[in-house]
Each structure stands twice: as structure tokens, then as C-alpha cells.
C-alpha atoms as a PDB file:
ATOM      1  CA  UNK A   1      37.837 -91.174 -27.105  1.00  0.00           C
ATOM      2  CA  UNK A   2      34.731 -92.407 -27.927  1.00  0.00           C
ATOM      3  CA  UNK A   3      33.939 -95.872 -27.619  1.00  0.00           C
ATOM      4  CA  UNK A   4      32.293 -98.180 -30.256  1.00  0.00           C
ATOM      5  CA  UNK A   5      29.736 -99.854 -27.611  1.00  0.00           C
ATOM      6  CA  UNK A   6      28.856 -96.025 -27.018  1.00  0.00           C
ATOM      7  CA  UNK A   7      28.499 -95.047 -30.518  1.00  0.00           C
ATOM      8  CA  UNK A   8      26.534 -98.347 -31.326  1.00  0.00           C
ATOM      9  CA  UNK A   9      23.874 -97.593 -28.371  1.00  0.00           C
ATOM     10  CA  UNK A  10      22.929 -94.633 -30.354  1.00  0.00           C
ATOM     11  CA  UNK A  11      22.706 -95.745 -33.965  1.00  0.00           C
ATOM     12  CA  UNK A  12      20.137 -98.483 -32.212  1.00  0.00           C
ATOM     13  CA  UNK A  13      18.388 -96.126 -30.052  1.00  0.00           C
ATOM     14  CA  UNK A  14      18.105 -94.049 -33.176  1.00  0.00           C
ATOM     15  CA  UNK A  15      16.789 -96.530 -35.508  1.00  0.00           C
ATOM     16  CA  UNK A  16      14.522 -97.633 -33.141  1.00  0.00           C
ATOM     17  CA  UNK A  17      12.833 -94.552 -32.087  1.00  0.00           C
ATOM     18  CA  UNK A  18      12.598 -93.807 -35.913  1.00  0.00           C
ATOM     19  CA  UNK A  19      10.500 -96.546 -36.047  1.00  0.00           C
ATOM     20  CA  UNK A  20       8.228 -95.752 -33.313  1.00  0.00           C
ATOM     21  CA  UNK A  21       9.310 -98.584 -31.027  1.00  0.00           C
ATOM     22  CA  UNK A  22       9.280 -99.014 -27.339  1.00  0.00           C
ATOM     23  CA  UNK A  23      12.471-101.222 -25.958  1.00  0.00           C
ATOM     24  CA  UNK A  24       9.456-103.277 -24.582  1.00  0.00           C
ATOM     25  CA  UNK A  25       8.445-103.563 -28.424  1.00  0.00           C
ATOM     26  CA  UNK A  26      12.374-104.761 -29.481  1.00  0.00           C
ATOM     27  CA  UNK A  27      12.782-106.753 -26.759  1.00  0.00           C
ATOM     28  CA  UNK A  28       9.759-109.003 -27.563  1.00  0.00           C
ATOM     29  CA  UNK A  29      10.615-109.486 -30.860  1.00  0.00           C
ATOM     30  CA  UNK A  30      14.697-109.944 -30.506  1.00  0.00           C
ATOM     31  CA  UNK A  31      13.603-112.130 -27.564  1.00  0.00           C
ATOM     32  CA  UNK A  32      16.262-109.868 -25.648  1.00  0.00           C
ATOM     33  CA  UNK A  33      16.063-108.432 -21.953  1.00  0.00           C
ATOM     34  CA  UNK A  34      14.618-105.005 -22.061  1.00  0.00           C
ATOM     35  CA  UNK A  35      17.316-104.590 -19.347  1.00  0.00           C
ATOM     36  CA  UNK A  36      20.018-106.023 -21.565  1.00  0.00           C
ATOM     37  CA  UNK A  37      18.437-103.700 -24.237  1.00  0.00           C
ATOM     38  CA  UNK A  38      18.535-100.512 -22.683  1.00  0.00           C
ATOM     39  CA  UNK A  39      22.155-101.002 -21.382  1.00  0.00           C
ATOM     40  CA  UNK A  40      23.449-101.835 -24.775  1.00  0.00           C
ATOM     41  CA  UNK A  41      21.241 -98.461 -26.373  1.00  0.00           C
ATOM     42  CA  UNK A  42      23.255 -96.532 -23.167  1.00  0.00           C
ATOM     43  CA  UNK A  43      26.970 -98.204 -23.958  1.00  0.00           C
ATOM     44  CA  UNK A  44      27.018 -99.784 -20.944  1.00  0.00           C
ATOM     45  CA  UNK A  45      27.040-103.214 -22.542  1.00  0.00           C
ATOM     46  CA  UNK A  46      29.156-104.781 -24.945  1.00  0.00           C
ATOM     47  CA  UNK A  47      26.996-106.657 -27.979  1.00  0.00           C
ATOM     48  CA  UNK A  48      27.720-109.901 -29.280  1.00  0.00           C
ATOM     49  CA  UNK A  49      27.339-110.274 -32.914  1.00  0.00           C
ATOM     50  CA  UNK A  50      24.743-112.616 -32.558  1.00  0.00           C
ATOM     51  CA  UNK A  51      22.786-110.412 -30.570  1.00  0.00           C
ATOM     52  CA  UNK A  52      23.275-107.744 -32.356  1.00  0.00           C
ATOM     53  CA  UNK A  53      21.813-109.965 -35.761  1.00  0.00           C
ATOM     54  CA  UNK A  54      18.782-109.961 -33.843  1.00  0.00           C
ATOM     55  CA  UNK A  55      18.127-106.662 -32.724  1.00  0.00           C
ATOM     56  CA  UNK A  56      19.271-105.462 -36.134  1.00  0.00           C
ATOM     57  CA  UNK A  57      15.957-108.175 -37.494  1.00  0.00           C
ATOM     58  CA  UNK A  58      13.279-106.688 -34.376  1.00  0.00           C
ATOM     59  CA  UNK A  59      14.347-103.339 -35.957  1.00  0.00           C
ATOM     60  CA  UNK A  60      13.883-104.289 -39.549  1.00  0.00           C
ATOM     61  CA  UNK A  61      17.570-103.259 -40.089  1.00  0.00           C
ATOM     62  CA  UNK A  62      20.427-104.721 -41.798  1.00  0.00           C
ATOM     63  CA  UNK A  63      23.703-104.853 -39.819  1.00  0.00           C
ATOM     64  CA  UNK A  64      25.614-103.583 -42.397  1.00  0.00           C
ATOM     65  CA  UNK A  65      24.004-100.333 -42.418  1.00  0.00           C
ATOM     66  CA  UNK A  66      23.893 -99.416 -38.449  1.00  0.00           C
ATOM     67  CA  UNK A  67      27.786-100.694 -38.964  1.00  0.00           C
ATOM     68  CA  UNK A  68      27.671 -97.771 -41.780  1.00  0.00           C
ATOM     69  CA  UNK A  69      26.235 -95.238 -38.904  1.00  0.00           C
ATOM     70  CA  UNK A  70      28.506 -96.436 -36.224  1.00  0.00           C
ATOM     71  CA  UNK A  71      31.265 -95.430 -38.764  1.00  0.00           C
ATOM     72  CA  UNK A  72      30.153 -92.193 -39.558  1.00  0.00           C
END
């Protein structure tokens, strides 16, 4: 089974490396640990919704569509 937290790291990881970012980038602008970051993008970390609002923003994403991913 594969967990959400899992499948949510990639969609992120994905949409940010589509972009061109570095988590160094993302975390500057979500005003988010790169640490924090880069265990979320591995499912290691769970993300809260409000965190998740502002990486979604730093990534020039809406929520509703990496939700969309996730699903898929």
C-alpha cells in the first residue's frame, strides 16, 4: 500500500523540478525548512494543510490540482 504522504512527496518534487526550482529556492519563498522540505518531497513527513497552502503558493500551484495528481 502506498501511502498518501508518499504519493504527495512526488507530485511536489515533480512540480517543483518542472519549474526549475532548487528546495533552497521553495524553501525561501514558503518560508519552510529545506530540511522539513525535503522530508515531506521523500514521504517521510506528514504535511499540514497549512503548510502545504504554502508550498503549493512558492510553487505557483493550486492545491486542488497536486490533490488531482496525488489522486491519479
Amino acid at each position: 500500500m502506498v501511502l498518501f504522504r508518499r504519493l504527495l512527496g512526488d507530485v511536489l518534487r515533480d512540480q517543483r523540478m518542472r519549474r526549475g526550482m532548487t528546495l533552497r529556492e521553495v524553501s525561501k519563498e514558503a518560508r519552510v525548512s529545506l530540511g522539513y522540505i525535503s522530508e515531506i518531497e521523500r514521504g517521510q513527513k506528514e504535511a499540514s494543510s497549512e503548510l502545504l497552502a504554502s508550498l503549493c503558493a512558492a510553487l505557483d500551484t493550486p492545491i486542488s490540482d497536486v490533490l488531482r495528481d496525488v489522486s491519479h
